[in-house]
C-alpha atoms as a PDB file:
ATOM      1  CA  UNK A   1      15.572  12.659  51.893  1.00  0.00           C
ATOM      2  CA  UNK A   2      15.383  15.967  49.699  1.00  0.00           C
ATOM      3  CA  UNK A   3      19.766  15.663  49.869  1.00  0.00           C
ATOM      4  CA  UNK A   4      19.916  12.051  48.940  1.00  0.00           C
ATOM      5  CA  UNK A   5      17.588  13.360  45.904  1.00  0.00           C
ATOM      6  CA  UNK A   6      19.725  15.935  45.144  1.00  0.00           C
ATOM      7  CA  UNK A   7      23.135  14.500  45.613  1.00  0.00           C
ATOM      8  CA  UNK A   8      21.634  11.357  43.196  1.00  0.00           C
ATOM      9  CA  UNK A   9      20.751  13.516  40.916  1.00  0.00           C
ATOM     10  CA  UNK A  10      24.193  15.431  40.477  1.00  0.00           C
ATOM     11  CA  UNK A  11      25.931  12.231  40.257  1.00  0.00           C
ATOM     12  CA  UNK A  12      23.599  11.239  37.186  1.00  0.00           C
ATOM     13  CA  UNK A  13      24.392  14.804  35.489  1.00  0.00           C
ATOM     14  CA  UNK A  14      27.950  14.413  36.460  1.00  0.00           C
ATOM     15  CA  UNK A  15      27.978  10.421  34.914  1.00  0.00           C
ATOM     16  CA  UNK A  16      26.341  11.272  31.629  1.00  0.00           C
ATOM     17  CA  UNK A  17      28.512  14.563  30.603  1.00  0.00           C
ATOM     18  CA  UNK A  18      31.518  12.656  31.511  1.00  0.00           C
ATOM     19  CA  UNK A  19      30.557   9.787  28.776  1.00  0.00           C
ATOM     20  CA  UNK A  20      28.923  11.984  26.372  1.00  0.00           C
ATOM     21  CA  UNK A  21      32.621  12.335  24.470  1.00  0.00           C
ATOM     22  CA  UNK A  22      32.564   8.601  24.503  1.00  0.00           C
ATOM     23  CA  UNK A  23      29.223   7.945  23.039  1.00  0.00           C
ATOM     24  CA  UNK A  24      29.903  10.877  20.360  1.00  0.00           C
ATOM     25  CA  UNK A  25      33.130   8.612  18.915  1.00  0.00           C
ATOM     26  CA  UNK A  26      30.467   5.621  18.796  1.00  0.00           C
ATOM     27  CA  UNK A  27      29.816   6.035  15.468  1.00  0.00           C
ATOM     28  CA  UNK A  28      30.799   8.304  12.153  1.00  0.00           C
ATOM     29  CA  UNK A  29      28.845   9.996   9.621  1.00  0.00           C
ATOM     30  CA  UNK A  30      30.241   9.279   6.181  1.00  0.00           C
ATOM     31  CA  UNK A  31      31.620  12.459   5.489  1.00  0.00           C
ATOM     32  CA  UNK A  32      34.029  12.664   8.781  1.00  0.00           C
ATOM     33  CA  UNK A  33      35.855   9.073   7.587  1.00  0.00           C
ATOM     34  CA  UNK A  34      35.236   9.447   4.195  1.00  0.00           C
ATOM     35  CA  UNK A  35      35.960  11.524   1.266  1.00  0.00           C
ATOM     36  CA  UNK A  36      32.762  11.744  -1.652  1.00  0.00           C
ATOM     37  CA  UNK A  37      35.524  13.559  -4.016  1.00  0.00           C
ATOM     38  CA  UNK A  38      37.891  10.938  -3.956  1.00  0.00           C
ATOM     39  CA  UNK A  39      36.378   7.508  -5.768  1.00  0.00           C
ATOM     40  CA  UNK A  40      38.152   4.433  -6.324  1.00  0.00           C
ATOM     41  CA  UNK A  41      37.981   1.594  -8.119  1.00  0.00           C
ATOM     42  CA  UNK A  42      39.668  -1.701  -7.518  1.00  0.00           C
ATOM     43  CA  UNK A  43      40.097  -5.205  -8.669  1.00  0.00           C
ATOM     44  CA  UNK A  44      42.016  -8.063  -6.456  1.00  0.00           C
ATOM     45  CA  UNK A  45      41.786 -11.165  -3.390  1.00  0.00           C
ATOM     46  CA  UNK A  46      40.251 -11.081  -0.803  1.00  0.00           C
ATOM     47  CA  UNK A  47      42.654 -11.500   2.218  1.00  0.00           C
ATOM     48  CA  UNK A  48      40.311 -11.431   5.115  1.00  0.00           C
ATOM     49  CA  UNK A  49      37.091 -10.675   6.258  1.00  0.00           C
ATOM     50  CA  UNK A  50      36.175  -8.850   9.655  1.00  0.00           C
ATOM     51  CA  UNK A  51      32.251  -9.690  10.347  1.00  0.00           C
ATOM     52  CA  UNK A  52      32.279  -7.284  13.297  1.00  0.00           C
ATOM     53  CA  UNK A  53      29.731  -4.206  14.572  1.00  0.00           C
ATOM     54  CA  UNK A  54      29.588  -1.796  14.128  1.00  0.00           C
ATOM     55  CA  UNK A  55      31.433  -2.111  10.444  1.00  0.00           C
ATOM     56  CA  UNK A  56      32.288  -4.873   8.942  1.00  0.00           C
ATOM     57  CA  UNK A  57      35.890  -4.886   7.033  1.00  0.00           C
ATOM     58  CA  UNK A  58      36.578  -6.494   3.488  1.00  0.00           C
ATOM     59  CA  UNK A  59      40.331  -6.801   3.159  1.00  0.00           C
ATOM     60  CA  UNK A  60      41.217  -6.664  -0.566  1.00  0.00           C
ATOM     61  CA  UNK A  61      45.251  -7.218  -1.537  1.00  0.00           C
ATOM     62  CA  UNK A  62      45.921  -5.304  -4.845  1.00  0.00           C
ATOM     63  CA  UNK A  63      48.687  -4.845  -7.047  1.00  0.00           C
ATOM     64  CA  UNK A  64      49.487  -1.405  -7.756  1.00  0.00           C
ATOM     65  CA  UNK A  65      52.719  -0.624  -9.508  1.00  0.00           C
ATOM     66  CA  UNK A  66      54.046  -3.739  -9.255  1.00  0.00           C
ATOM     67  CA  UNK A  67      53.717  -4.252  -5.664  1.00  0.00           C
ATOM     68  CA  UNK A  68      51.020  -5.684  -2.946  1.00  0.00           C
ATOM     69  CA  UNK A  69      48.981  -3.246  -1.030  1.00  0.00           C
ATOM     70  CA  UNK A  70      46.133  -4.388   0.823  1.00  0.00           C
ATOM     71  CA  UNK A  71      43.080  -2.167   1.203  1.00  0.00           C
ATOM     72  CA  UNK A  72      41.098  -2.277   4.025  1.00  0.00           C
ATOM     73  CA  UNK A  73      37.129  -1.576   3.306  1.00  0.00           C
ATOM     74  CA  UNK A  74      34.755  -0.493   5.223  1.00  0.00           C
ATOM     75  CA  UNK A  75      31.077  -2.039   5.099  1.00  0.00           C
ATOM     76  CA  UNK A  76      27.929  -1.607   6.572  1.00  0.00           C
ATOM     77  CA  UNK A  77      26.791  -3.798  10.069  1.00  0.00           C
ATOM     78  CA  UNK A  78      26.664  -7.128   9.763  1.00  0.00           C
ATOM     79  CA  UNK A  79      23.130  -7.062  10.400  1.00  0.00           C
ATOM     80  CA  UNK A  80      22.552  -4.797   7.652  1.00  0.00           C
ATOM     81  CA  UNK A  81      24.533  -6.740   5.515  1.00  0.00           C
ATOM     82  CA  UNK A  82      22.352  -9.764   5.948  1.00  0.00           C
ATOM     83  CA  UNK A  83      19.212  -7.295   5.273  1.00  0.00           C
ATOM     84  CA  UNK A  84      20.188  -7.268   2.210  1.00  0.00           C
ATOM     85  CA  UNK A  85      21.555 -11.075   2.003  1.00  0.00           C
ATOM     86  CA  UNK A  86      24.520 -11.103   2.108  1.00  0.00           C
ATOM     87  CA  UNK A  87      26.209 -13.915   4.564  1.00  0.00           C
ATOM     88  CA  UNK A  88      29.085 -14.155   6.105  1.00  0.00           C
ATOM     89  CA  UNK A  89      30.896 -17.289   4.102  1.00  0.00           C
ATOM     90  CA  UNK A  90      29.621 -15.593   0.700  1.00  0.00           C
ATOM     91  CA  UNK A  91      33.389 -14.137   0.574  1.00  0.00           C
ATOM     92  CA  UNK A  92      36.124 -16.391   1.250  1.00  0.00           C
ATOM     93  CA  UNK A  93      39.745 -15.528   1.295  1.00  0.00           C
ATOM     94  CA  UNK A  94      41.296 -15.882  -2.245  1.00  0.00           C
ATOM     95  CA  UNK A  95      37.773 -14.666  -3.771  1.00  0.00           C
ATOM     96  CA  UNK A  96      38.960 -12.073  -6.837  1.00  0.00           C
ATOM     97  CA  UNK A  97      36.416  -9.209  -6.115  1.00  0.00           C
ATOM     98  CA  UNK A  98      36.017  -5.654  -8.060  1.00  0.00           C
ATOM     99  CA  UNK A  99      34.851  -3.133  -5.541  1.00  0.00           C
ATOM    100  CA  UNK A 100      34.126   0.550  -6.226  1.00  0.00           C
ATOM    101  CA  UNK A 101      33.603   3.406  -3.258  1.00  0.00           C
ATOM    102  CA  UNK A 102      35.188   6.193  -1.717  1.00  0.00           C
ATOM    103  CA  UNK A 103      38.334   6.434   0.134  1.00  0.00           C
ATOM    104  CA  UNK A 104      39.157   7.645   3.310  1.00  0.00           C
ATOM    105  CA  UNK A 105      40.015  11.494   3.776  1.00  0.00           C
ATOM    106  CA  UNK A 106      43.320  10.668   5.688  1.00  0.00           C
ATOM    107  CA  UNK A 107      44.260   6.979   4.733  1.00  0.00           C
ATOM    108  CA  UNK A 108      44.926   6.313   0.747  1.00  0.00           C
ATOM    109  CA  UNK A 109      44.423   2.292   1.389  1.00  0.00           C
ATOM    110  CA  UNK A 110      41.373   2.889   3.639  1.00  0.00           C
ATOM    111  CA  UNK A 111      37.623   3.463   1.948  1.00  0.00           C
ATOM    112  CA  UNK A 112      34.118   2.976   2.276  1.00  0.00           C
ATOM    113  CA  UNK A 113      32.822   0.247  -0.529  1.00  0.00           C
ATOM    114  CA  UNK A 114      30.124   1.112  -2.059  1.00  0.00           C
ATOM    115  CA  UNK A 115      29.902  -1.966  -4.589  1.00  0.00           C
ATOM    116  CA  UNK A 116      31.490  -5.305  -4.124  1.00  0.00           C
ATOM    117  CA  UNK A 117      31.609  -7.987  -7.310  1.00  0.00           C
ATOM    118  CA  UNK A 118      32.668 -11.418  -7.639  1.00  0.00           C
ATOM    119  CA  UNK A 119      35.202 -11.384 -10.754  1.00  0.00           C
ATOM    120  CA  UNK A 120      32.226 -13.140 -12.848  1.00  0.00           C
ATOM    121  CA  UNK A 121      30.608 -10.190 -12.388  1.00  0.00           C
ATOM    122  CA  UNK A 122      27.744 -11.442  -9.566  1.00  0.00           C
ATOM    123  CA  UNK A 123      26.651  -8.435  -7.170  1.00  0.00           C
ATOM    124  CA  UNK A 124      27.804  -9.226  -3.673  1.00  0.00           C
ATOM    125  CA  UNK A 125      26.843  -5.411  -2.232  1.00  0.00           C
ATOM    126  CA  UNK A 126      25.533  -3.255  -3.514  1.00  0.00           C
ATOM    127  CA  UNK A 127      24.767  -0.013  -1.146  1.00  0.00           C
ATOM    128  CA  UNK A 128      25.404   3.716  -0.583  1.00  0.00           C
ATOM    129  CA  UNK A 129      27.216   6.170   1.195  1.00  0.00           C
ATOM    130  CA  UNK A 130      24.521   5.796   4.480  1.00  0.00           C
ATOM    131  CA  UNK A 131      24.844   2.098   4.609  1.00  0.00           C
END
């Protein structure tokens, strides 16, 4: 009995180091993505929507120097999101949006929004950093 105990129990240990690496890319903290000295601010249509966990994504295309560039924006959890109620069909493709936040420390078309805005100026988001 006492080496069916122990062998169990090494198995466990053995299980839960081998997916601690996993778990630890489960989720970010802001500053690892995200870069608080780099702001942005943007104005343009919404391609796309991703209502996913554990982010959702806000897909923004945006002409910069005469050519289309899409931005792809990070947002909180869809259950967050609806916290502070927002839906998912309150952004449609072809929406014009403003949407402020911080961009990503390795990818220039990649950030965290921090504000989204319809173009009559109506608060969609509204959040921080954290959310």
């Amino acid at each position: 009995m006492r080496n069916t105990s122990l062998r169990f129990a090494y198995l466990t240990a053995v299980v839960a180091i081998g997916a601690a690496p996993a778990l630890s890319f489960a989720h970010h903290s802001f500053a690892s993505e995200f870069d608080s000295e780099q702001p942005f601010e943007i104005e343009g249509t919404v391609s796309s929507l991703d209502w996913t966990n554990p982010h959702g994504w806000l897909h923004v295309d945006v002409v910069e120097e005469g050519e289309m560039v899409t931005y792809d924006l990070e947002l909180p959890s869809p259950s967050t999101l609806m916290r502070q109620g927002w839906r998912r069909n309150d952004v449609q493709a072809g929406d014009t949006v403003s949407v402020t936040g911080f961009r990503a420390r390795n990818r220039f078309h990649v950030g965290r929004a921090t504000e989204i805005n319809r173009d009559d100026g109506e608060a969609l988001f509204r959040g921080s950093r954290e959310d």
